[in-house]
PDB file of N, CA and C in Angstrom:
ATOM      1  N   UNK A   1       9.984  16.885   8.119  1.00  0.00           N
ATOM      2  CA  UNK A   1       8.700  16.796   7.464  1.00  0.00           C
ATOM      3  C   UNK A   1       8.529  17.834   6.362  1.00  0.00           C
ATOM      4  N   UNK A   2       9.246  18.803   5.992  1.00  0.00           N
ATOM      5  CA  UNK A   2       9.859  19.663   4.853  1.00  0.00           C
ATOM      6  C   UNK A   2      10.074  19.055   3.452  1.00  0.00           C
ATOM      7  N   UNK A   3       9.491  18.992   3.021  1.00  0.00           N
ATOM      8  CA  UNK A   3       9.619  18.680   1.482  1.00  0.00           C
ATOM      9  C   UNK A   3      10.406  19.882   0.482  1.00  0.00           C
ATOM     10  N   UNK A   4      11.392  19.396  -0.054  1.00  0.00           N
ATOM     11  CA  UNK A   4      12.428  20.464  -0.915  1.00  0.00           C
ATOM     12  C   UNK A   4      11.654  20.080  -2.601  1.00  0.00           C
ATOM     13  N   UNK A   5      11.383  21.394  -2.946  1.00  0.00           N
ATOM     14  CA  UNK A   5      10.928  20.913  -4.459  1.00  0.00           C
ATOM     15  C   UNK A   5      11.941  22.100  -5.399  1.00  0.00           C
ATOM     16  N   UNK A   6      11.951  21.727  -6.672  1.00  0.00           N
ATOM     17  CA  UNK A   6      12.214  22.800  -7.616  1.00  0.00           C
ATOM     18  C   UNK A   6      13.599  23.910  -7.485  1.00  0.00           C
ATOM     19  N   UNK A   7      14.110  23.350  -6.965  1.00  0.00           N
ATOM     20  CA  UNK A   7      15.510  24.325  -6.661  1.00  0.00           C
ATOM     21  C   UNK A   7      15.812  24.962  -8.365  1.00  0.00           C
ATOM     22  N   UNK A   8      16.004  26.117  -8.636  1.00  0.00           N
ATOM     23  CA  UNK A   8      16.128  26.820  -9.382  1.00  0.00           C
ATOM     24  C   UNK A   8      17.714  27.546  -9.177  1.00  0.00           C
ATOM     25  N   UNK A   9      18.563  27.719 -10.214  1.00  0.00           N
ATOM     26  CA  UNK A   9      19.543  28.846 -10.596  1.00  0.00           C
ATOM     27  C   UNK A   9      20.195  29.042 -11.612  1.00  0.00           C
ATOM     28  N   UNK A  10      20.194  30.334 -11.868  1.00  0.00           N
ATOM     29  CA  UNK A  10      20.351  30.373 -13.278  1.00  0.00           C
ATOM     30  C   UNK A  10      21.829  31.823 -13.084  1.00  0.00           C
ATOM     31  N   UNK A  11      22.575  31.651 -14.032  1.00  0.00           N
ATOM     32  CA  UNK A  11      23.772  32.829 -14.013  1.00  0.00           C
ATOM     33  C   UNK A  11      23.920  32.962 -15.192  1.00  0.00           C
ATOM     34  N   UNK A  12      23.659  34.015 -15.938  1.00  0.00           N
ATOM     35  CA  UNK A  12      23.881  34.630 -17.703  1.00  0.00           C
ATOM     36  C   UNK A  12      24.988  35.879 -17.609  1.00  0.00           C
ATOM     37  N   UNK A  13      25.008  36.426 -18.588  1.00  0.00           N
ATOM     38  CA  UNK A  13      25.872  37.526 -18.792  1.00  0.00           C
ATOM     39  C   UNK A  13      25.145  39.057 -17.844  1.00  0.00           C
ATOM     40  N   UNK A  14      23.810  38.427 -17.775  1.00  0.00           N
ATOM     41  CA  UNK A  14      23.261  39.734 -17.330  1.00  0.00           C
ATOM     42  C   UNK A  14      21.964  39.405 -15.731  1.00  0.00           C
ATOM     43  N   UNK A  15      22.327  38.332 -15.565  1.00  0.00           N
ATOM     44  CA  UNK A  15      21.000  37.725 -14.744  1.00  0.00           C
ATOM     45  C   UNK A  15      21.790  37.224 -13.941  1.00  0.00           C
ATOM     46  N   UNK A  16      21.543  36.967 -11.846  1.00  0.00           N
ATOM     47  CA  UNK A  16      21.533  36.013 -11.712  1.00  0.00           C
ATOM     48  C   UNK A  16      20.053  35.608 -10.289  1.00  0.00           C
ATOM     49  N   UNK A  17      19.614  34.708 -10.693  1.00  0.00           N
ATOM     50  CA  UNK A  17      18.486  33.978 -10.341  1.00  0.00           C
ATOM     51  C   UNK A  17      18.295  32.538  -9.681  1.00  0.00           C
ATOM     52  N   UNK A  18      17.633  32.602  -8.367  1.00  0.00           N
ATOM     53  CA  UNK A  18      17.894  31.541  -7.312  1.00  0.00           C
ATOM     54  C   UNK A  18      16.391  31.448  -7.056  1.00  0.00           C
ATOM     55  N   UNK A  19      15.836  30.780  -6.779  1.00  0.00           N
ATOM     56  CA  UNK A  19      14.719  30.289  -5.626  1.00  0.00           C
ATOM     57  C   UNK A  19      14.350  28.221  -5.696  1.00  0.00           C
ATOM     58  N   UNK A  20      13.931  28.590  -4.710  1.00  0.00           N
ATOM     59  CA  UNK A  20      13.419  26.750  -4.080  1.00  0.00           C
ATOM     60  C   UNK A  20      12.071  26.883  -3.587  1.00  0.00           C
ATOM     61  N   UNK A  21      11.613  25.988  -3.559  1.00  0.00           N
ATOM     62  CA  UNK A  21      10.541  25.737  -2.539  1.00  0.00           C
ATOM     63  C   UNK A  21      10.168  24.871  -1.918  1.00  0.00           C
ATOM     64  N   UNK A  22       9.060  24.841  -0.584  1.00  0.00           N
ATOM     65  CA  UNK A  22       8.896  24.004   0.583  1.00  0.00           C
ATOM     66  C   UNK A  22       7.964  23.619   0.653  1.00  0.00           C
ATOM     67  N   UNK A  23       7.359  22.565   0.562  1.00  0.00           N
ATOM     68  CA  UNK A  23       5.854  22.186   1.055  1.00  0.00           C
ATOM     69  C   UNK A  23       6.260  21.619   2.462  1.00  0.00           C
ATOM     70  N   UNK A  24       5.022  22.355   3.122  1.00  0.00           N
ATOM     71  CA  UNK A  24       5.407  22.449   4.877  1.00  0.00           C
ATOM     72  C   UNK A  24       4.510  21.557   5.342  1.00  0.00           C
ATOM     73  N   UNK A  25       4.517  20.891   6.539  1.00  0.00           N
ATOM     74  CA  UNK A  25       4.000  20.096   7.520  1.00  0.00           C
ATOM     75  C   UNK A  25       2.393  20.176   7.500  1.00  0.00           C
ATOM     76  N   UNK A  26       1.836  21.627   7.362  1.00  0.00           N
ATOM     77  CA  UNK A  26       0.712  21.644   7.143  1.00  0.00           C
ATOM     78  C   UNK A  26       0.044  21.658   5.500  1.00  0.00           C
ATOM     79  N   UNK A  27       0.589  21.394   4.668  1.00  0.00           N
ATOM     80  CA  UNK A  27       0.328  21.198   3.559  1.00  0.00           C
ATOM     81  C   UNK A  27       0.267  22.618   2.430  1.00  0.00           C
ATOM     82  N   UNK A  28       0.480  23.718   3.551  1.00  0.00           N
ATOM     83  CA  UNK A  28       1.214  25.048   2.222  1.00  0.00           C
ATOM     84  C   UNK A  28       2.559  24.909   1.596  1.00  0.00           C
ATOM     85  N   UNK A  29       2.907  25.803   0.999  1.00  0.00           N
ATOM     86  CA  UNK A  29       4.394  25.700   0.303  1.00  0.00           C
ATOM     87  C   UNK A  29       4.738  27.101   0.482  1.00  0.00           C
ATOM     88  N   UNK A  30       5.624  27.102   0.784  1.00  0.00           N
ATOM     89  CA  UNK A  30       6.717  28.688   1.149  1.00  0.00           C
ATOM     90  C   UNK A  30       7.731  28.692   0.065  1.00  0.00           C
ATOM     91  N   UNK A  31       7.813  29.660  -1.315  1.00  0.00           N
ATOM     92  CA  UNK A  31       8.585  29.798  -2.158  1.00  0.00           C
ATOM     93  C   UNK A  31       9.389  30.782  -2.128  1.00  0.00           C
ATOM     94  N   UNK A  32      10.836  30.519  -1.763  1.00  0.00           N
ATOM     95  CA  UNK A  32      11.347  31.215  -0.958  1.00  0.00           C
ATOM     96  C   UNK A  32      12.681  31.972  -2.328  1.00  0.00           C
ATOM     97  N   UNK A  33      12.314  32.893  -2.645  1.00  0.00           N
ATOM     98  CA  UNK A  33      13.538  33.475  -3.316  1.00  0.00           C
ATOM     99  C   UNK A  33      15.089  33.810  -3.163  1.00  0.00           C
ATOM    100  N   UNK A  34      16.208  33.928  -3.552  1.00  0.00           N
ATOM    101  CA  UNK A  34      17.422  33.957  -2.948  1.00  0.00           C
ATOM    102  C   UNK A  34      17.803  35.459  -3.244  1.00  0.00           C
ATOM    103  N   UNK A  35      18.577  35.826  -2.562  1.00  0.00           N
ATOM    104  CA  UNK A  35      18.898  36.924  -2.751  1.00  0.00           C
ATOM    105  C   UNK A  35      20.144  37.198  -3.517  1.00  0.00           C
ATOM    106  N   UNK A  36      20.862  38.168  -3.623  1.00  0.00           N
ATOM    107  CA  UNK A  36      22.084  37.961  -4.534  1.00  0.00           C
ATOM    108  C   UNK A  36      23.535  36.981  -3.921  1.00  0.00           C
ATOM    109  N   UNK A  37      23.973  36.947  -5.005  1.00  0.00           N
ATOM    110  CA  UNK A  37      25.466  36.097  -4.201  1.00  0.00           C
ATOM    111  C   UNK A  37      26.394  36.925  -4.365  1.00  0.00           C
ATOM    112  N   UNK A  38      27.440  36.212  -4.389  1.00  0.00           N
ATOM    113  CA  UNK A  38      28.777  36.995  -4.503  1.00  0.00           C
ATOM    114  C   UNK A  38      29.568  37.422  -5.822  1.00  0.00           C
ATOM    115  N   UNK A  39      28.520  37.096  -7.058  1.00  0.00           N
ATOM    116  CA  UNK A  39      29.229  37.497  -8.194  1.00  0.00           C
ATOM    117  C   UNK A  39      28.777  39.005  -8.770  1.00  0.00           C
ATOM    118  N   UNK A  40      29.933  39.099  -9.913  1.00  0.00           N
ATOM    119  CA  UNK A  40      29.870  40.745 -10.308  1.00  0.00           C
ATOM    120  C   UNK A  40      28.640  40.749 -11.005  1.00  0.00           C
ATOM    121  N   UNK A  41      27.754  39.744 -11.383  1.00  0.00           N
ATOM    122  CA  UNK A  41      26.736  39.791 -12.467  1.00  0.00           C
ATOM    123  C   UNK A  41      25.643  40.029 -11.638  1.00  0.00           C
ATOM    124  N   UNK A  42      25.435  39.505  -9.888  1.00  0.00           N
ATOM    125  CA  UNK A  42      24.670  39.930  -9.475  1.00  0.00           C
ATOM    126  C   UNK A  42      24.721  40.834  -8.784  1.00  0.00           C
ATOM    127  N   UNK A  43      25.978  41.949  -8.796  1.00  0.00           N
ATOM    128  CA  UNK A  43      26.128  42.929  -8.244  1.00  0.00           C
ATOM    129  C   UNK A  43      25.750  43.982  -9.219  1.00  0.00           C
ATOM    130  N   UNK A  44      26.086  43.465 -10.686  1.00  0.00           N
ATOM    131  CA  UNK A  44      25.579  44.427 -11.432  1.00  0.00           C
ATOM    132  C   UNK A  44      24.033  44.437 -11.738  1.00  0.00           C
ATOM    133  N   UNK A  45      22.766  43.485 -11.946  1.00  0.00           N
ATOM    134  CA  UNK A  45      22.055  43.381 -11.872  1.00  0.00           C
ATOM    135  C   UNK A  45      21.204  43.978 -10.321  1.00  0.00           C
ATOM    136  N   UNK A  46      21.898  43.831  -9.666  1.00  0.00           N
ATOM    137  CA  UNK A  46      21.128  45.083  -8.365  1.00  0.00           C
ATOM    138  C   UNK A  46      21.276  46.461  -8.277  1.00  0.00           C
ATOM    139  N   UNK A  47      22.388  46.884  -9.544  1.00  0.00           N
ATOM    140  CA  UNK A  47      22.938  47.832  -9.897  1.00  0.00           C
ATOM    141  C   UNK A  47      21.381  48.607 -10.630  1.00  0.00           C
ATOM    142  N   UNK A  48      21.158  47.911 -11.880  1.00  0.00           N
ATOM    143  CA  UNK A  48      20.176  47.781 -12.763  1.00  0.00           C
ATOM    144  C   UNK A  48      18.863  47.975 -12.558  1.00  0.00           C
ATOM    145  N   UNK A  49      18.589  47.206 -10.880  1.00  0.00           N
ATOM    146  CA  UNK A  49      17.080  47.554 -10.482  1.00  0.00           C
ATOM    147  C   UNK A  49      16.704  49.297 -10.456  1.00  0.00           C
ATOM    148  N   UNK A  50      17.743  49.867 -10.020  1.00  0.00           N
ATOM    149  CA  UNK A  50      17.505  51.572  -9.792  1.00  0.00           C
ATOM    150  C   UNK A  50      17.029  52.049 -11.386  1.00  0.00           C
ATOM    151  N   UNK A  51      16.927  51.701 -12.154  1.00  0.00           N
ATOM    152  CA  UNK A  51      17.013  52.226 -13.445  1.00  0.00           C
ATOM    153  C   UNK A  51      16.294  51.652 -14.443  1.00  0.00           C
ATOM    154  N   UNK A  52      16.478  49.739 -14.289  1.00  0.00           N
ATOM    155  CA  UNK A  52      15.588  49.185 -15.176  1.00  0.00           C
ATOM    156  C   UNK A  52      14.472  48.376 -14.647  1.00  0.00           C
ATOM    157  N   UNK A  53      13.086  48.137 -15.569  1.00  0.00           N
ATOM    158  CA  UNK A  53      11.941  47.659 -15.278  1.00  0.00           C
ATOM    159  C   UNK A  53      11.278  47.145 -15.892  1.00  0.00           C
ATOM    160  N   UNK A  54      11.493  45.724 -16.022  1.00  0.00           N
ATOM    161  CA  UNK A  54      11.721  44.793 -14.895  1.00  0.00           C
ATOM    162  C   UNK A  54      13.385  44.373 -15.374  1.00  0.00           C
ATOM    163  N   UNK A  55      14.149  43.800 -14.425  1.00  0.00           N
ATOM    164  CA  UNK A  55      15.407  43.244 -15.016  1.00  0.00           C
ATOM    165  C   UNK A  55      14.860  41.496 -15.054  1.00  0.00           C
ATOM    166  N   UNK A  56      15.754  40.952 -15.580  1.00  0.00           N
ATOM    167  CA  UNK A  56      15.631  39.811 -15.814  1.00  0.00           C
ATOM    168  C   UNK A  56      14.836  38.823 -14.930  1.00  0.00           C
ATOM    169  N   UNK A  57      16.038  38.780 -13.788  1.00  0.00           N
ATOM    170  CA  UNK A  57      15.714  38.197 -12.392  1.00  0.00           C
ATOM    171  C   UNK A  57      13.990  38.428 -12.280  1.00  0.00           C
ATOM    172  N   UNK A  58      13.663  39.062 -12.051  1.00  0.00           N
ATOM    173  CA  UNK A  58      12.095  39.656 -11.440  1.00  0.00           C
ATOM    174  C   UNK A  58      11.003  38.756 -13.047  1.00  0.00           C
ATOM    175  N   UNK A  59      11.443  38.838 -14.030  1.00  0.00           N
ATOM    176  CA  UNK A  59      10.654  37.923 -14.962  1.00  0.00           C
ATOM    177  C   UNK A  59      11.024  36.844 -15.109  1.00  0.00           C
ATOM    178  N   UNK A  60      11.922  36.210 -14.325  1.00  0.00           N
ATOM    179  CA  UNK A  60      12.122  34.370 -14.197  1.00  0.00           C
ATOM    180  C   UNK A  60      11.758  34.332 -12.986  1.00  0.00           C
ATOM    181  N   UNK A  61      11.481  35.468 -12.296  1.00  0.00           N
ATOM    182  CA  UNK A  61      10.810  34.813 -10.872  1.00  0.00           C
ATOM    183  C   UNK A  61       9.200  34.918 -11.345  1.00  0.00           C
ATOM    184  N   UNK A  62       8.416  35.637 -11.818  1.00  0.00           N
ATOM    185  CA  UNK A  62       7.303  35.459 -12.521  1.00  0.00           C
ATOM    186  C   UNK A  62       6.963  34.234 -12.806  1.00  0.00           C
ATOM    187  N   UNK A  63       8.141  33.693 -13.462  1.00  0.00           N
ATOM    188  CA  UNK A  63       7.646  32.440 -14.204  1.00  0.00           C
ATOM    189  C   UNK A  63       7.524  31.426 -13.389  1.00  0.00           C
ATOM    190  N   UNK A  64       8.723  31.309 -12.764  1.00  0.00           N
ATOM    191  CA  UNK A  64       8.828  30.563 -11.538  1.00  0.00           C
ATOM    192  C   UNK A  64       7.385  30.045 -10.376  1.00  0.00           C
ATOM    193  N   UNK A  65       7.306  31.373 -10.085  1.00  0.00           N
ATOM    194  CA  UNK A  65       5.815  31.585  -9.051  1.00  0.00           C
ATOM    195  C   UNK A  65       4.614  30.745 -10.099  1.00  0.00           C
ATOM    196  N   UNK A  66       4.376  31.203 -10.963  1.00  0.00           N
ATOM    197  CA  UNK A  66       3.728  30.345 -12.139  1.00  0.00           C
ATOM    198  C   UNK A  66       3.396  29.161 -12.252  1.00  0.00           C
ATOM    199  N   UNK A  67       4.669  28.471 -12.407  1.00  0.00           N
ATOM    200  CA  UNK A  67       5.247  27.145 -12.718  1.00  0.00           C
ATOM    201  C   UNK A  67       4.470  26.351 -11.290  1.00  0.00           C
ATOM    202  N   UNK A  68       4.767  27.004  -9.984  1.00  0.00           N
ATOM    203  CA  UNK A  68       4.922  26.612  -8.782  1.00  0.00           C
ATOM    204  C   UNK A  68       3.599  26.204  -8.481  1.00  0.00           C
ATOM    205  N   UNK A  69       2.693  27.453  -8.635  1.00  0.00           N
ATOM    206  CA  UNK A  69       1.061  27.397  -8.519  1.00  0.00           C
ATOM    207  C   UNK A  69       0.425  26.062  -8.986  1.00  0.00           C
ATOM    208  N   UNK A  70       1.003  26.447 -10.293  1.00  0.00           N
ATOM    209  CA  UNK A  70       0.274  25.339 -10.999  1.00  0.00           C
ATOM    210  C   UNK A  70       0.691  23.967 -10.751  1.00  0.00           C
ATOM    211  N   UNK A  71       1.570  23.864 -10.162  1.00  0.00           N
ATOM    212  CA  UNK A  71       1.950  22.505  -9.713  1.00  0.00           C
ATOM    213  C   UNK A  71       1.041  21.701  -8.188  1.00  0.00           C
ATOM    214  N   UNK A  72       1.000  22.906  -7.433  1.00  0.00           N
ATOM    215  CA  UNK A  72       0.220  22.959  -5.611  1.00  0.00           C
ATOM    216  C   UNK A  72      -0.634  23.409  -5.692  1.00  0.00           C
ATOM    217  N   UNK A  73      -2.024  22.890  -5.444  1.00  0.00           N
ATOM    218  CA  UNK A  73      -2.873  23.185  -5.133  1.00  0.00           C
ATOM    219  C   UNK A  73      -3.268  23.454  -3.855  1.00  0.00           C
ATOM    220  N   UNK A  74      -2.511  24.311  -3.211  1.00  0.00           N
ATOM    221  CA  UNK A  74      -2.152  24.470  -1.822  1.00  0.00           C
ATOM    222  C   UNK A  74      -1.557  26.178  -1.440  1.00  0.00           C
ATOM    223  N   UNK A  75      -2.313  26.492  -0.591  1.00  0.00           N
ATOM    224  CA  UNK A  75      -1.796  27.882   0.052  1.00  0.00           C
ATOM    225  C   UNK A  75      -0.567  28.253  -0.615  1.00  0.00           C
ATOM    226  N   UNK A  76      -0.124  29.489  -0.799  1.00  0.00           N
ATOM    227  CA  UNK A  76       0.899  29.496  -0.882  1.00  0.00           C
ATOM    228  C   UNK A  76       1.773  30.862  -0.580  1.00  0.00           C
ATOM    229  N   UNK A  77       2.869  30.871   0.045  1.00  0.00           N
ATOM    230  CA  UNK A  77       3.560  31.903   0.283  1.00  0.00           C
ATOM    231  C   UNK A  77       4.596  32.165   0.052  1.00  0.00           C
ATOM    232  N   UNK A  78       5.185  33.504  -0.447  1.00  0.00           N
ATOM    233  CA  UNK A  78       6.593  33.329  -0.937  1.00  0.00           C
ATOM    234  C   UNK A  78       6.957  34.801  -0.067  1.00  0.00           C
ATOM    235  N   UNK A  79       8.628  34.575  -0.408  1.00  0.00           N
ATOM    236  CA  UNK A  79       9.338  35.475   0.670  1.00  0.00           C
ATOM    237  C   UNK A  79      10.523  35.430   0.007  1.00  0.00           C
ATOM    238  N   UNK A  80      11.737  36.498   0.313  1.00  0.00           N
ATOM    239  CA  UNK A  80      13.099  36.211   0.414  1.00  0.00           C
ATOM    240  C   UNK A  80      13.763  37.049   1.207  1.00  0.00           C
ATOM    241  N   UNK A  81      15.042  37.742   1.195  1.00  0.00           N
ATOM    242  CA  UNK A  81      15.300  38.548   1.546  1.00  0.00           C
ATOM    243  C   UNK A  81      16.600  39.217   0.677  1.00  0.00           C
ATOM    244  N   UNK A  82      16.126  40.668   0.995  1.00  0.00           N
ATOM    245  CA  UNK A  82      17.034  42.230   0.040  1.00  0.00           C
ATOM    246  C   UNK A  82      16.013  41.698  -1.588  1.00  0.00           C
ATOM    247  N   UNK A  83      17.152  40.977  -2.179  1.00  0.00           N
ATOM    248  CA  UNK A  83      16.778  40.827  -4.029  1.00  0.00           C
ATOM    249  C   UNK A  83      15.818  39.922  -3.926  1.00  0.00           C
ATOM    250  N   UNK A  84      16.200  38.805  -3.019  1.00  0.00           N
ATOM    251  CA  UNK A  84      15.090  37.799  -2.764  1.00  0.00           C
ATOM    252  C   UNK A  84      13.619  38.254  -2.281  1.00  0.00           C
ATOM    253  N   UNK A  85      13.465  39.385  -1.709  1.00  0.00           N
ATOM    254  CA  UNK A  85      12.624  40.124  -1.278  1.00  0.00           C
ATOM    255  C   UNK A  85      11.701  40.636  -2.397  1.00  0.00           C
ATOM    256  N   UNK A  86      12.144  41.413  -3.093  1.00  0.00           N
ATOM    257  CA  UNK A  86      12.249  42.685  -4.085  1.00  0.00           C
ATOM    258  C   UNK A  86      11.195  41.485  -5.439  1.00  0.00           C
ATOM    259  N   UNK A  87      11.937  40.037  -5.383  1.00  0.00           N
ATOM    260  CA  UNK A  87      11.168  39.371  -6.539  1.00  0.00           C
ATOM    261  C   UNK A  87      10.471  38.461  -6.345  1.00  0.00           C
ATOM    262  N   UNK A  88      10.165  38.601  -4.553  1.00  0.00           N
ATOM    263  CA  UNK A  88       8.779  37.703  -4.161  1.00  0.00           C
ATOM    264  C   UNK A  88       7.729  38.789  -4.340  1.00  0.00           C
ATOM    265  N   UNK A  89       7.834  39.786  -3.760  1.00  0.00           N
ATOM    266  CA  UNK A  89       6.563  40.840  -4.220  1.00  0.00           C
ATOM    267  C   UNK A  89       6.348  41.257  -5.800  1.00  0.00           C
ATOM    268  N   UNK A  90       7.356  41.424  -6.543  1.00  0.00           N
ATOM    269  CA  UNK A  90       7.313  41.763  -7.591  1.00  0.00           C
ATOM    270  C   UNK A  90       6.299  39.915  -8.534  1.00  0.00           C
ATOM    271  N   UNK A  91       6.786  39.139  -8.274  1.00  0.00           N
ATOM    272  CA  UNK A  91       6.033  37.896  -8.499  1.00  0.00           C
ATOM    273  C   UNK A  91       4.525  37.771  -8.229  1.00  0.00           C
ATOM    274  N   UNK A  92       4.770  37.999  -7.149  1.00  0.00           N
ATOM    275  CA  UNK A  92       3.444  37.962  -6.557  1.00  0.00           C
ATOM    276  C   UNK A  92       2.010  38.982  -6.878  1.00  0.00           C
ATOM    277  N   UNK A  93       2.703  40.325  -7.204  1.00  0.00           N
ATOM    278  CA  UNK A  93       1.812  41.446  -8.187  1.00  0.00           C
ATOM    279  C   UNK A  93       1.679  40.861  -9.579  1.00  0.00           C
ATOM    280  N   UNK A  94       2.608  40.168  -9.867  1.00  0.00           N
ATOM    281  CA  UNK A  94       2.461  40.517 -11.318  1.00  0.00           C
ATOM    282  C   UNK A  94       2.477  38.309 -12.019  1.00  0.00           C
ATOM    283  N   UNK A  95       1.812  38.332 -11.676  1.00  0.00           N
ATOM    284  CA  UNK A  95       1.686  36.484 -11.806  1.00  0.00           C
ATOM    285  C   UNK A  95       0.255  36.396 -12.358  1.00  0.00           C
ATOM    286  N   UNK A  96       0.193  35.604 -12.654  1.00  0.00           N
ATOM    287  CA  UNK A  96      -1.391  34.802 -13.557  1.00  0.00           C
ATOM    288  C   UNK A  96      -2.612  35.338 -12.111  1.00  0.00           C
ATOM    289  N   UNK A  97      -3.628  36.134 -12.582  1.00  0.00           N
ATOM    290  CA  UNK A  97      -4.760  36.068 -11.958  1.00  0.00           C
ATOM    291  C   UNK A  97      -5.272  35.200 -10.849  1.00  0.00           C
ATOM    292  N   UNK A  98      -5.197  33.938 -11.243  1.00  0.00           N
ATOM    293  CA  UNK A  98      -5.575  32.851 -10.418  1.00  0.00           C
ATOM    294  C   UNK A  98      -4.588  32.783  -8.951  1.00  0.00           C
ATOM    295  N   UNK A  99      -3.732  33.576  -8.797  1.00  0.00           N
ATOM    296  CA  UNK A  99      -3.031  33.465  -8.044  1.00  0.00           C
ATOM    297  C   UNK A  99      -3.174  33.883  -6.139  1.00  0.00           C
ATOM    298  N   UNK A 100      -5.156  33.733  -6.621  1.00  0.00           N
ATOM    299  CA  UNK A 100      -5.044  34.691  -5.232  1.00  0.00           C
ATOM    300  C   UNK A 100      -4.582  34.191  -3.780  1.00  0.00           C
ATOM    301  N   UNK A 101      -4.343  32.819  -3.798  1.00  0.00           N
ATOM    302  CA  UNK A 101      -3.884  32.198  -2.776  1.00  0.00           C
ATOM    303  C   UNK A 101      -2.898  32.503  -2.299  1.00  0.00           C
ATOM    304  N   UNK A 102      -2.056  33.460  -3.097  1.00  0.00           N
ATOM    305  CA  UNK A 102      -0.389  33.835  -2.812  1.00  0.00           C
ATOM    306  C   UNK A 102      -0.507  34.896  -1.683  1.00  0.00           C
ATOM    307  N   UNK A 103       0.303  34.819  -0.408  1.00  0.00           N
ATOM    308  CA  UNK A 103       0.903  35.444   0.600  1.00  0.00           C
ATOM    309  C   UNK A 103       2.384  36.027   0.558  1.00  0.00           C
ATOM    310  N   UNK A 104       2.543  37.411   0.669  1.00  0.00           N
ATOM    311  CA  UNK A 104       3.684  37.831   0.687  1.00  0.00           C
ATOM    312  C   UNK A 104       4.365  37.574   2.128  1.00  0.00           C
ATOM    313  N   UNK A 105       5.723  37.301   2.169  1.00  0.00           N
ATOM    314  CA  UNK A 105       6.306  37.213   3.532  1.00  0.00           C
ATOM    315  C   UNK A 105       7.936  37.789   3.739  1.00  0.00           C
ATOM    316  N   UNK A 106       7.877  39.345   4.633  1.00  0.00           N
ATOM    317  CA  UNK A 106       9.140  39.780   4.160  1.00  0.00           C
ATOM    318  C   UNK A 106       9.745  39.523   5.910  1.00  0.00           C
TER     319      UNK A 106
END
């Protein structure tokens, strides 16, 4: 009864960026961020968080959360875990006003 929407990923020279989301049984959506994988771009980009602000990742998850809202008019909560973590809260502070429906979930 899980609905899969919006699967997202993106890999650049300097970025790499994952999330999906769920509209659940009770009619919220859980936007669930990914955390890093196994490449050097996202090893170097977690490298980057100690130092830079914002890196890439964390402003396509912005947009993302964005995109998402405006699509559901429905509760909404996002989560990931480690990087996936790091750019559900960072999303979630820093997203369009209207966003107060958003729930952090670590």
């Amino acid at each position: 009864e899980i609905l899969v929407y919006n699967y997202e990923y993106k890999l650049t020279f300097e970025e790499q960026f994952g999330a999906i989301t769920f509209k659940l049984p009770d009619g919220s959506v859980f936007v669930s961020f990914l955390d890093s994988d196994d490449t050097i771009v996202a090893w170097h980009e977690d490298f980057n968080m100690i130092h830079r602000f914002p890196v890439p990742a964390q402003k396509d998850a912005v947009k993302y959360l964005n995109k998402t809202v405006s699509i559901f008019d429905n509760k909404v909560y996002v989560g990931g875990h480690s990087k996936g973590g790091n750019l559900a809260i960072y999303s979630a502070s820093n997203s369009l006003p209207v966003l107060f429906k958003v729930s952090v979930i670590m």
